[in-house]
N, C-alpha and C. Protein backbone atom coordinates (compact mmCIF):
# COMPACT_ATOMS: atom_id res chain seq x y z
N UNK A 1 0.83 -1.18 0.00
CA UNK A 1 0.00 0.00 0.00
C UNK A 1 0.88 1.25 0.00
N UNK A 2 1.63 1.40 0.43
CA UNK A 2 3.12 2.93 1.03
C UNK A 2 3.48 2.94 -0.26
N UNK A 3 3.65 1.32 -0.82
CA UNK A 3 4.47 1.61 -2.68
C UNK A 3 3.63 2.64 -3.54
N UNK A 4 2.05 2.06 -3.31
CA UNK A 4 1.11 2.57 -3.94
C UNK A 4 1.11 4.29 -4.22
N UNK A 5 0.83 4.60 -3.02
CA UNK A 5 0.71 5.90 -2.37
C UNK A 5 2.46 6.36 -3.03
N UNK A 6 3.02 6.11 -2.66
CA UNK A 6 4.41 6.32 -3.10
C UNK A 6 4.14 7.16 -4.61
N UNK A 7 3.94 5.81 -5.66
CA UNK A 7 3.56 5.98 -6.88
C UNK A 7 3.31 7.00 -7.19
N UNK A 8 1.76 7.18 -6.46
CA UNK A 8 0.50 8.44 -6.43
C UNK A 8 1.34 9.88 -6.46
N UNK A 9 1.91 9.72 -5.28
CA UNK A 9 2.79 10.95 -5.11
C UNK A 9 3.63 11.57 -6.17
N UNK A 10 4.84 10.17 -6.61
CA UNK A 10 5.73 10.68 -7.72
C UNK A 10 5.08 11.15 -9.09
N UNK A 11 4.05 10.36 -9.44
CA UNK A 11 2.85 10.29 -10.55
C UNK A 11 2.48 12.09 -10.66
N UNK A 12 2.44 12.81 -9.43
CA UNK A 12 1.54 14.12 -9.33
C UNK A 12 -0.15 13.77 -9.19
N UNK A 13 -0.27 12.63 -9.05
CA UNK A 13 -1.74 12.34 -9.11
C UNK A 13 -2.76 12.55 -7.91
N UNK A 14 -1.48 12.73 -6.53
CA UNK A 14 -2.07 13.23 -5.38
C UNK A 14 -0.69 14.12 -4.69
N UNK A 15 -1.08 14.82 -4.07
CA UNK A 15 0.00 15.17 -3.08
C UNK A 15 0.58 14.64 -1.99
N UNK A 16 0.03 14.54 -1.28
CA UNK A 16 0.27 13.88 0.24
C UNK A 16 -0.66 13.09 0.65
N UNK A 17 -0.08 11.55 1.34
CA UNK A 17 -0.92 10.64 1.73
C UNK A 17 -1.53 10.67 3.00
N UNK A 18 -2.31 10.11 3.69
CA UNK A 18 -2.74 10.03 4.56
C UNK A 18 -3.46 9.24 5.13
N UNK A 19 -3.85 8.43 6.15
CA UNK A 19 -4.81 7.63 6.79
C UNK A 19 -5.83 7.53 7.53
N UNK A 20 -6.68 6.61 7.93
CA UNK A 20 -7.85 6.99 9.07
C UNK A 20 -7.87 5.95 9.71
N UNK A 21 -7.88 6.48 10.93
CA UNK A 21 -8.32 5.50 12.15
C UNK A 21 -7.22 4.56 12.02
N UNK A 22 -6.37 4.49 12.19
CA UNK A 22 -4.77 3.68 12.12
C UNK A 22 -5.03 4.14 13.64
N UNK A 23 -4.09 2.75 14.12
CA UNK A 23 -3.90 2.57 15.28
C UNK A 23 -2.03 3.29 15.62
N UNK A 24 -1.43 3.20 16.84
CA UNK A 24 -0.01 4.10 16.48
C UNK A 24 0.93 2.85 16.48
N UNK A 25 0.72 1.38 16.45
CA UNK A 25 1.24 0.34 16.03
C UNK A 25 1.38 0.37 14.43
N UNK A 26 -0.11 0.36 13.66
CA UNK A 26 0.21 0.41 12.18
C UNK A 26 0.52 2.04 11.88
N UNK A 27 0.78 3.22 12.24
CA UNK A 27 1.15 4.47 11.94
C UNK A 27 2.97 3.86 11.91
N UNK A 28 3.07 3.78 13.37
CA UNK A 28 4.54 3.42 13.49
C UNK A 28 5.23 2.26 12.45
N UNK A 29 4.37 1.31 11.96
CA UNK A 29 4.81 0.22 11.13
C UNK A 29 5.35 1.27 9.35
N UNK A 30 4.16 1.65 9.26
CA UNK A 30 3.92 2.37 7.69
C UNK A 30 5.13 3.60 8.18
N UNK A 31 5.58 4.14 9.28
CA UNK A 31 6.82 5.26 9.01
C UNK A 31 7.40 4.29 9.16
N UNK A 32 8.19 3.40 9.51
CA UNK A 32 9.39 2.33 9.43
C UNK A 32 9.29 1.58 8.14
N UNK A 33 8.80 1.60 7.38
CA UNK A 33 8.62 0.79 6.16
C UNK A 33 8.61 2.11 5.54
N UNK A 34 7.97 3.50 5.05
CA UNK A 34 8.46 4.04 4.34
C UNK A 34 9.96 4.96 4.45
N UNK A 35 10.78 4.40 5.71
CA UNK A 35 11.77 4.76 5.28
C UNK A 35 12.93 4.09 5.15
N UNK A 36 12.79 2.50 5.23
CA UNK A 36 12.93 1.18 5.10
C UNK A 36 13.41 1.45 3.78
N UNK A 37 11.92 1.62 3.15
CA UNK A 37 12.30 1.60 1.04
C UNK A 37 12.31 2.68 0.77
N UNK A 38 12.90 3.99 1.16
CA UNK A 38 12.83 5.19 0.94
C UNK A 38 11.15 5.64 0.29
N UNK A 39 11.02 5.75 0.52
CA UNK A 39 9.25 5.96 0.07
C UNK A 39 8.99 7.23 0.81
N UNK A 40 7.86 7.67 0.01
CA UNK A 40 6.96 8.82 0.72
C UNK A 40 6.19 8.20 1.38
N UNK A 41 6.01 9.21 2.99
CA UNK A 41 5.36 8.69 4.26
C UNK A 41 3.64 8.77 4.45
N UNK A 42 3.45 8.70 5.02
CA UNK A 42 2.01 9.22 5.50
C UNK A 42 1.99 10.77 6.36
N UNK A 43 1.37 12.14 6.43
CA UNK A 43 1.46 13.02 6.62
C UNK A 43 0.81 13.50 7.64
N UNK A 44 -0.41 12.69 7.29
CA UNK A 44 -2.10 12.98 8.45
C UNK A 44 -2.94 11.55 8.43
N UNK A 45 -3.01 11.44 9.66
CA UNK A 45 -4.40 10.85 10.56
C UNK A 45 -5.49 11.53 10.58
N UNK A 46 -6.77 10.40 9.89
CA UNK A 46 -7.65 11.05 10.36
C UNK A 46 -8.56 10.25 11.64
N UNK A 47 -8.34 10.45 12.74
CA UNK A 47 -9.41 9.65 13.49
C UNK A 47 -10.76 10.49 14.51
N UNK A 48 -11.44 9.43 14.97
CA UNK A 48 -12.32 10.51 15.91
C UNK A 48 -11.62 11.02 16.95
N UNK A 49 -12.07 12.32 17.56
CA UNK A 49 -11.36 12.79 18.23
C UNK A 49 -12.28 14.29 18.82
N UNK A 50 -12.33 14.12 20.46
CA UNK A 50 -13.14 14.92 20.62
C UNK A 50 -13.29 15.17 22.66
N UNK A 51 -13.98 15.74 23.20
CA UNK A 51 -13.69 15.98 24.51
C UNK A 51 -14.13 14.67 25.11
N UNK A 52 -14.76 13.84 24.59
CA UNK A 52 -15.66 12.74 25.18
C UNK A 52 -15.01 11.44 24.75
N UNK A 53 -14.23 11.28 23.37
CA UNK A 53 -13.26 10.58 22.96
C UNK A 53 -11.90 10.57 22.62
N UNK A 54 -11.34 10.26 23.50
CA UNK A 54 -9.59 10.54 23.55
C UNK A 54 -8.78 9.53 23.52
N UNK A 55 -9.25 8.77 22.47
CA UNK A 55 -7.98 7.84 22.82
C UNK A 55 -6.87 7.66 22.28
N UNK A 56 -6.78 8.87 21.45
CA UNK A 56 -5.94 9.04 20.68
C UNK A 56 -4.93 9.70 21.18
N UNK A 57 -5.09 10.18 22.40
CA UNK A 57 -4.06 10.91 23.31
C UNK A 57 -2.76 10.53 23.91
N UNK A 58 -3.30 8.82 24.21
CA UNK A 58 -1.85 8.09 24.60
C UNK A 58 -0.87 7.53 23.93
N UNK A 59 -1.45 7.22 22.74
CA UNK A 59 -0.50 6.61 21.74
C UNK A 59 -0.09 7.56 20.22
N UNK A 60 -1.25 7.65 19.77
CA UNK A 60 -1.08 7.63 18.52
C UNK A 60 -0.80 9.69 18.38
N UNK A 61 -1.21 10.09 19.45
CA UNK A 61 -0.64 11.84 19.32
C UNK A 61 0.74 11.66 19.39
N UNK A 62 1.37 11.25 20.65
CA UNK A 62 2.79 10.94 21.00
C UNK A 62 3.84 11.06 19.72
N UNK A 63 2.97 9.62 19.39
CA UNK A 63 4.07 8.85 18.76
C UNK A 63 3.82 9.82 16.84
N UNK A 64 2.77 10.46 16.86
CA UNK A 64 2.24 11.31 15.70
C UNK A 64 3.48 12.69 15.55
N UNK A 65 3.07 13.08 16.72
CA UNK A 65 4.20 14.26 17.14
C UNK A 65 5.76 14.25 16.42
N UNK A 66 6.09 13.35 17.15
CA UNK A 66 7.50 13.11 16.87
C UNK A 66 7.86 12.60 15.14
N UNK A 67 6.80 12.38 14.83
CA UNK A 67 7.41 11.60 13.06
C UNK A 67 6.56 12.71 12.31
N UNK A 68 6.26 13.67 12.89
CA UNK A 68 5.40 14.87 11.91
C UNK A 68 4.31 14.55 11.18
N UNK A 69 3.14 13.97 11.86
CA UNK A 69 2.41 13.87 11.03
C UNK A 69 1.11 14.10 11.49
N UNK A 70 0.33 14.75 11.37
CA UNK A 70 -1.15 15.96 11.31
C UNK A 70 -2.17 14.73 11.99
N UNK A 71 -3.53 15.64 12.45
CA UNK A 71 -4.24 14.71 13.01
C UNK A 71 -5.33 15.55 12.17
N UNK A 72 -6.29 15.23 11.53
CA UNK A 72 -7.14 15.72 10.75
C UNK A 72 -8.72 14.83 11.18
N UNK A 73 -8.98 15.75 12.31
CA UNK A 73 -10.06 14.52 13.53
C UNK A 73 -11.51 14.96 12.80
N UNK A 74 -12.43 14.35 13.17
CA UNK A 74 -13.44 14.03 12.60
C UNK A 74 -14.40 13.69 14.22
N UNK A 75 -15.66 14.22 13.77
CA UNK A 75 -16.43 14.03 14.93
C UNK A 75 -16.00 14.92 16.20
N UNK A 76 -15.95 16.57 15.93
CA UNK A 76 -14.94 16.92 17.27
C UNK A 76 -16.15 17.50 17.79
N UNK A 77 -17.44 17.69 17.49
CA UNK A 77 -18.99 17.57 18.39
C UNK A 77 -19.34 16.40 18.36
N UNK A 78 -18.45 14.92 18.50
CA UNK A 78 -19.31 14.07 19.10
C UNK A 78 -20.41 13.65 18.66
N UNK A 79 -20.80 13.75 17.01
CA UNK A 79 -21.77 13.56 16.96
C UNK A 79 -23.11 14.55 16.81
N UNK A 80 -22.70 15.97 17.59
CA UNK A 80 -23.46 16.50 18.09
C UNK A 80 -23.95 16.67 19.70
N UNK A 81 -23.59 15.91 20.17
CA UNK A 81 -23.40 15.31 21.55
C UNK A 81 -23.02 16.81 22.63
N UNK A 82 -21.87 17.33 21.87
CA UNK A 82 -20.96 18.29 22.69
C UNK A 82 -21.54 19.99 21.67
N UNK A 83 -23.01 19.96 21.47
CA UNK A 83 -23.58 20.96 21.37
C UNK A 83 -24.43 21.59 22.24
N UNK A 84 -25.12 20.47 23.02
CA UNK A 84 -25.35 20.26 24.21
C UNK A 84 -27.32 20.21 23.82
N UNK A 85 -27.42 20.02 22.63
CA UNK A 85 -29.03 19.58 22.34
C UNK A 85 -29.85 18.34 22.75
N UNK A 86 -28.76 17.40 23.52
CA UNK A 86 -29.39 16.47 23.77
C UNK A 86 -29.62 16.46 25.40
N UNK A 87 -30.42 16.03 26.22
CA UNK A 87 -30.26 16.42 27.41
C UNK A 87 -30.61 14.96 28.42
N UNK A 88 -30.19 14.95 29.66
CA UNK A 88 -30.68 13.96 30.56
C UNK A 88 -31.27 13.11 30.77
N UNK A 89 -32.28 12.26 30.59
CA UNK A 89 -33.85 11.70 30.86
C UNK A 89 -34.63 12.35 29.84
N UNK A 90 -34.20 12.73 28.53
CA UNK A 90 -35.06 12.93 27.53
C UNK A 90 -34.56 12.15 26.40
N UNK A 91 -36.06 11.96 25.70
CA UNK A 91 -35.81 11.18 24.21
C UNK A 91 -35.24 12.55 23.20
N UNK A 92 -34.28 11.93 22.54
CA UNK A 92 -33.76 12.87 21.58
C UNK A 92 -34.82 13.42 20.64
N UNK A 93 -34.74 14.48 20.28
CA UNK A 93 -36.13 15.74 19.38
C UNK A 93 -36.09 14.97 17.83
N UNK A 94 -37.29 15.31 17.54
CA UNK A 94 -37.55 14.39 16.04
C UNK A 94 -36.62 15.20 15.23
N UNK A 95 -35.36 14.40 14.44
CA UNK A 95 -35.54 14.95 13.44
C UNK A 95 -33.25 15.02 13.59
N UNK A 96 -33.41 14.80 14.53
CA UNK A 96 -31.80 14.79 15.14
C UNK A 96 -31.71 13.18 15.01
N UNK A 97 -29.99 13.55 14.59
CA UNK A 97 -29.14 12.27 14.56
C UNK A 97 -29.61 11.20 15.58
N UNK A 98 -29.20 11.10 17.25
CA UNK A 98 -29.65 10.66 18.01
C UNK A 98 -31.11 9.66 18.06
N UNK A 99 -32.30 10.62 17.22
CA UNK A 99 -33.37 10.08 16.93
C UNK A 99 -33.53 8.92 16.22
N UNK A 100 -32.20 9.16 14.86
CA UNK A 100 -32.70 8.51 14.19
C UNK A 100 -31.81 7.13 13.73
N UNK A 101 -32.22 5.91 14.15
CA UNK A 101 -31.81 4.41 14.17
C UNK A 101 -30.93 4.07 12.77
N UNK A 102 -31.08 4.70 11.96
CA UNK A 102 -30.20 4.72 10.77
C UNK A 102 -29.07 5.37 10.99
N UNK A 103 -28.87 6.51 11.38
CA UNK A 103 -27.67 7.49 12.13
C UNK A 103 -27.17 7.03 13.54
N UNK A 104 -27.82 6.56 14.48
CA UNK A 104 -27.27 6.38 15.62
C UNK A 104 -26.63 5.62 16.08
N UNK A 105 -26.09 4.48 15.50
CA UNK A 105 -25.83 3.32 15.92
C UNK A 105 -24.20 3.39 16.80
N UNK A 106 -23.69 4.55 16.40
CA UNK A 106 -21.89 4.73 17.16
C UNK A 106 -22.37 5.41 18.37
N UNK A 107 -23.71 6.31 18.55
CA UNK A 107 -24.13 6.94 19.49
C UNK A 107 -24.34 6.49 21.03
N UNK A 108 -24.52 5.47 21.32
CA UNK A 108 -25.04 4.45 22.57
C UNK A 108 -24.23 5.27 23.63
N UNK A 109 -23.12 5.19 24.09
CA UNK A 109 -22.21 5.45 24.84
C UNK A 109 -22.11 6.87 25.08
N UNK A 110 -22.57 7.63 24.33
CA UNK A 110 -22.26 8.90 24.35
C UNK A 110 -23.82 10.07 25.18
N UNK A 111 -24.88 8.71 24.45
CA UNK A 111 -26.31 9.36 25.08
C UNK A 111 -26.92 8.94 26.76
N UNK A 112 -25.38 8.55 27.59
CA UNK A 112 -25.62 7.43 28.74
C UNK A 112 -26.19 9.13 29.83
N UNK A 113 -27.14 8.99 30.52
CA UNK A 113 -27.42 10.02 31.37
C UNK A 113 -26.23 11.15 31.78
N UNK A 114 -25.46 9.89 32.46
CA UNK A 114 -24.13 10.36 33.09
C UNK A 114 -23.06 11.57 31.91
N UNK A 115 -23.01 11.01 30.88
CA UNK A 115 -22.31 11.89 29.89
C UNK A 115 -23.03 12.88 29.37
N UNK A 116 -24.55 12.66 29.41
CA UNK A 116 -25.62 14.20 29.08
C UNK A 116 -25.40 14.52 29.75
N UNK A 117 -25.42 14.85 31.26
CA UNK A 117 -25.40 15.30 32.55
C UNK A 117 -23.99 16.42 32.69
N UNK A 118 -22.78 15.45 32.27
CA UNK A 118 -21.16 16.35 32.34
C UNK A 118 -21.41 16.83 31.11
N UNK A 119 -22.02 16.77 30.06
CA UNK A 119 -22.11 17.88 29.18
C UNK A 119 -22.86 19.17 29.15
N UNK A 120 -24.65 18.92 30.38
CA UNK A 120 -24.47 19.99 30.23
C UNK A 120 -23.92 20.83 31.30
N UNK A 121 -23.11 20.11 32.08
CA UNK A 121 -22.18 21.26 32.86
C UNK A 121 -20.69 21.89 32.28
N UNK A 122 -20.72 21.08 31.06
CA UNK A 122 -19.64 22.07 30.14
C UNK A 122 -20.37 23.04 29.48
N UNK A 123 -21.83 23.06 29.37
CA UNK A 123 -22.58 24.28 28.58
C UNK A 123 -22.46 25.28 29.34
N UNK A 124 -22.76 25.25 30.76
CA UNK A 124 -22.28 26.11 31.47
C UNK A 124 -21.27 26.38 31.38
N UNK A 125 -20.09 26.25 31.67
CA UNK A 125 -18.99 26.55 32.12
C UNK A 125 -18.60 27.53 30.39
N UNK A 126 -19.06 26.82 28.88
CA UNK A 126 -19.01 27.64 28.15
C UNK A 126 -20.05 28.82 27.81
N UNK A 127 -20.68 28.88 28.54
CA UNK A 127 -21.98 30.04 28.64
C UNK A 127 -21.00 31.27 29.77
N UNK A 128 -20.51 30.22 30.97
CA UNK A 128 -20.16 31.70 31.95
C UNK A 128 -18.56 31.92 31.20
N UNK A 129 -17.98 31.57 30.24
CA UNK A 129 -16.65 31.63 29.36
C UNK A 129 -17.06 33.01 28.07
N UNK A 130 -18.65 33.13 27.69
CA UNK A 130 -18.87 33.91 26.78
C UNK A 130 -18.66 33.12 25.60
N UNK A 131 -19.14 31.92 25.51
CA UNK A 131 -18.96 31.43 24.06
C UNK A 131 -19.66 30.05 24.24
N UNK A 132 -20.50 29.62 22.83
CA UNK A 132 -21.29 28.04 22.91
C UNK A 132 -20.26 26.78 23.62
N UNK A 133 -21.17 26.09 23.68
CA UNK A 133 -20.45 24.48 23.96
C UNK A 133 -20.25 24.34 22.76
N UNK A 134 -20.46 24.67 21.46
CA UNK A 134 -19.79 23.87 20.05
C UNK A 134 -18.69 24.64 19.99
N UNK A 135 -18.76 25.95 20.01
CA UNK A 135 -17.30 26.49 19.93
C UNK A 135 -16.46 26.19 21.24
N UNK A 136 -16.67 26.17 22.30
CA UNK A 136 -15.63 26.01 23.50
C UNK A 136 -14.98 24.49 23.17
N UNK A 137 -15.89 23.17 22.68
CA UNK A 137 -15.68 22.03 21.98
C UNK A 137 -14.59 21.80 21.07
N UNK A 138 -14.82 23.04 19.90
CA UNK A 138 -13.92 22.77 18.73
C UNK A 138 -12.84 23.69 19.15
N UNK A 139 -12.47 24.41 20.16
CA UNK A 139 -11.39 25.35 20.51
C UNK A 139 -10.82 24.49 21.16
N UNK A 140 -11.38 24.07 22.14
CA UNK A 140 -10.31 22.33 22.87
C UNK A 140 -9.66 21.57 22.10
N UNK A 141 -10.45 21.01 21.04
CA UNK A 141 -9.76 20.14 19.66
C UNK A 141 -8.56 21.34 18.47
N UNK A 142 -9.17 22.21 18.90
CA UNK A 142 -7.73 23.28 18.09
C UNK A 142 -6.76 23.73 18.99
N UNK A 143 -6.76 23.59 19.81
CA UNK A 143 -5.43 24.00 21.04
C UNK A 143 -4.75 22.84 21.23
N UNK A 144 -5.12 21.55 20.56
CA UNK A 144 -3.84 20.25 20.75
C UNK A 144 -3.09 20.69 19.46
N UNK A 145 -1.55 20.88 19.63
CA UNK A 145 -0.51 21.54 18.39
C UNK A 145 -0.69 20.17 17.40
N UNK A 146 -0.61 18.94 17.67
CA UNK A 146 -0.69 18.15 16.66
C UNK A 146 -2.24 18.00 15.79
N UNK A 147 -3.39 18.76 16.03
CA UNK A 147 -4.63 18.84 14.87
C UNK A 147 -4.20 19.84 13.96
N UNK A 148 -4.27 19.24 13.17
CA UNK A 148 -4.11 20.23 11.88
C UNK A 148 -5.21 20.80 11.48
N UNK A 149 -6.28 20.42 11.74
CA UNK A 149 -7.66 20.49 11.22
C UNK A 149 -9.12 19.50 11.84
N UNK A 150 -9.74 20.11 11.98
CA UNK A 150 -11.34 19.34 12.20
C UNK A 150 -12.47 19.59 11.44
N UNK A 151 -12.44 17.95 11.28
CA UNK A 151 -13.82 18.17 10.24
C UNK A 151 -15.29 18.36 10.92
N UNK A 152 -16.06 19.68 10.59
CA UNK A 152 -16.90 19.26 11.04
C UNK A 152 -18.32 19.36 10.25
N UNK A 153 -19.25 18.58 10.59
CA UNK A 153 -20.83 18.29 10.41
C UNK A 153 -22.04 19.13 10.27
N UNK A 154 -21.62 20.51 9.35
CA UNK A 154 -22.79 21.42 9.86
C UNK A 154 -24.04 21.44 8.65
N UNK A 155 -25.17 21.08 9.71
CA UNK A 155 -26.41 21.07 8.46
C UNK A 155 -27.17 22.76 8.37
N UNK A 156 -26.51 23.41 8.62
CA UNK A 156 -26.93 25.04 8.66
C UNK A 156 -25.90 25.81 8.19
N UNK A 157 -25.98 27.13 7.06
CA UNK A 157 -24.72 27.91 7.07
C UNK A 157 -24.71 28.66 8.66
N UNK A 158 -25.50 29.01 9.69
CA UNK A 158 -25.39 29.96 10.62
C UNK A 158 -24.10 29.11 11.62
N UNK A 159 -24.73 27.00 11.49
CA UNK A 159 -23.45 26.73 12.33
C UNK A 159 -22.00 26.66 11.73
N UNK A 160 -22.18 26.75 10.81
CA UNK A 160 -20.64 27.37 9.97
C UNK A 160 -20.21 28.75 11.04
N UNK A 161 -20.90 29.13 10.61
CA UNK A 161 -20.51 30.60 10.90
C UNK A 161 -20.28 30.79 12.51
N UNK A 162 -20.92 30.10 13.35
CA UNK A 162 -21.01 29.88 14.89
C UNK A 162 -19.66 29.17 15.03
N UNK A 163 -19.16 28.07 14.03
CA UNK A 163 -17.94 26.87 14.70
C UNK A 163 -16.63 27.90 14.22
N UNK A 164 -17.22 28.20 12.85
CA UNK A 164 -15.57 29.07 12.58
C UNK A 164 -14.96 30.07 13.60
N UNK A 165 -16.13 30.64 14.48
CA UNK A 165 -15.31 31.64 15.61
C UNK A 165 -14.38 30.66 17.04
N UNK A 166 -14.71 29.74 16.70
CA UNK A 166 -14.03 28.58 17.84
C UNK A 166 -12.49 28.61 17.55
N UNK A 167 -11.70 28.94 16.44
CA UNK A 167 -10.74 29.23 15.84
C UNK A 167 -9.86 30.87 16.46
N UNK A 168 -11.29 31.57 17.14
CA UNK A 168 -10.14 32.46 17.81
C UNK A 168 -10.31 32.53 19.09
N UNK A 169 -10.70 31.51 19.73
CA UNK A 169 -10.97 31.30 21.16
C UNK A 169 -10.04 30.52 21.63
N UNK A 170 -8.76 31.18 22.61
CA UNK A 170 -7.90 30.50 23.44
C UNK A 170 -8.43 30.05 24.64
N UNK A 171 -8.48 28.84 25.41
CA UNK A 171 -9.22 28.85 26.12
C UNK A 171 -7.82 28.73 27.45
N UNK A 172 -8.52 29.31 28.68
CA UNK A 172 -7.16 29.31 29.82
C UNK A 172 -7.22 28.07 30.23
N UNK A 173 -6.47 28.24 30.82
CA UNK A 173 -5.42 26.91 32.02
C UNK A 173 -7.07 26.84 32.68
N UNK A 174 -7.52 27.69 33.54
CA UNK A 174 -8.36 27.36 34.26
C UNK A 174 -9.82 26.32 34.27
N UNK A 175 -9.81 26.84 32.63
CA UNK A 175 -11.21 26.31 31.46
C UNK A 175 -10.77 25.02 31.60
N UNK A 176 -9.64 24.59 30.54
CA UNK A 176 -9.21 23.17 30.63
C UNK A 176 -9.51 22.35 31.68
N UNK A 177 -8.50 23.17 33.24
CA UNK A 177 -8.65 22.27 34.05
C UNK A 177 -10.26 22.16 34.75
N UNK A 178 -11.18 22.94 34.04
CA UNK A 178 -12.63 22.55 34.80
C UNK A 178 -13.51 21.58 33.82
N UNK A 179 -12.49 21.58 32.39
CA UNK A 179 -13.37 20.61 31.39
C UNK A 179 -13.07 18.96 32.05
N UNK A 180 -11.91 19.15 32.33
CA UNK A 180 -10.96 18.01 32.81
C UNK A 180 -11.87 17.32 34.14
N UNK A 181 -12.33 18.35 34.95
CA UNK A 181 -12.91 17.72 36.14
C UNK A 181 -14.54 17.51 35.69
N UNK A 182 -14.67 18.13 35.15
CA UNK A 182 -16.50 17.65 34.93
C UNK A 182 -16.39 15.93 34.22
N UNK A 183 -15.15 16.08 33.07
CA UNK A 183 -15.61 14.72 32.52
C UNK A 183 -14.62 13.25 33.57
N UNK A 184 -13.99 14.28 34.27
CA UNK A 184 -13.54 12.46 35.20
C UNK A 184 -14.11 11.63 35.58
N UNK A 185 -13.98 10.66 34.91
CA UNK A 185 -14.61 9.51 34.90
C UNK A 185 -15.85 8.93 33.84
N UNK A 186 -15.61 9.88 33.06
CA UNK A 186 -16.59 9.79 31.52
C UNK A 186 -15.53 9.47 30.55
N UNK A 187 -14.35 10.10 30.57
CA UNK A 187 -13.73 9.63 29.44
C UNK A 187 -12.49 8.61 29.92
């Protein structure tokens, strides 16, 4: 596959390669093999990645860091999850992901009381911050130096326009460490 991509590259037929959802065993395999056969590497990861899912934090950022190569995350609202529309002891509103059995199926884990509950005490905490839970969300996922980028899910131009200001929101030491304590023991 690295030959392939290799090819692609020398060809002009793509620029730079990249992967999804690689674990930092096969990331680490594919940089030791493309420089094994001198080959062009892989550049960017794309995996999920988000305040509620981190598991990309122990391994595969680390070991991402050091061989230069981008995290291009996907899902950094969760779904929607970390907008904070879904709430406690309620059935999700007609017409939302959550609702609907064709869309929901990665959702289970994420709609557990306990994780509605620490989310909406991050709505707060981004309400008394002066800014949404989607933007305080995607400003968390842009303050790790290794995202290059997040993709995100918007079925409205207004939430375009709402997520792109998440891009100039630094959030303090203090924010972090209160996102950190609401979700202990959720993530």
């Amino acid at each position: 596959m690295l030959r392939a991509l290799d090819d692609l590259i020398t060809q002009g037929k793509i620029l730079y390669a990249g992967v999804s959802e690689w674990s930092a065993v096969q990331i680490s395999d594919a940089v030791y093999t493309a420089r094994a056969h001198n080959l062009d590497g892989i550049v960017s990861n794309q995996p999920i990645y988000n305040m509620l899912t981190r598991y990309i934090e122990q391994d595969v950022i680390p070991l991402c860091e050091r061989e230069g190569i981008g995290q291009v995350v996907f899902s950094p609202l969760a779904q929607g999850v970390l907008t904070g529309k879904y709430k406690p002891g309620q059935q999700p509103a007609h017409g939302t992901r959550a609702a609907d059995p064709s869309s929901n199926m990665f959702m289970s884990n994420l709609m557990a009381d306990r994780t509605l509950s620490a989310v909406q005490e991050l709505q707060k905490l981004a309400q008394q911050s002066g800014y949404s839970l989607a933007q305080m969300s995607l400003a968390w996922i842009l303050r790790q130096p290794n995202v290059s980028s997040a993709i995100i899910g918007a079925s409205r131009p207004e939430q375009v326009a709402e997520n792109v200001k998440a891009s100039e929101i630094k959030l303090t030491d203090d924010v972090l460490t209160r996102i950190d304590e609401i979700l202990e023991g959720i993530v």
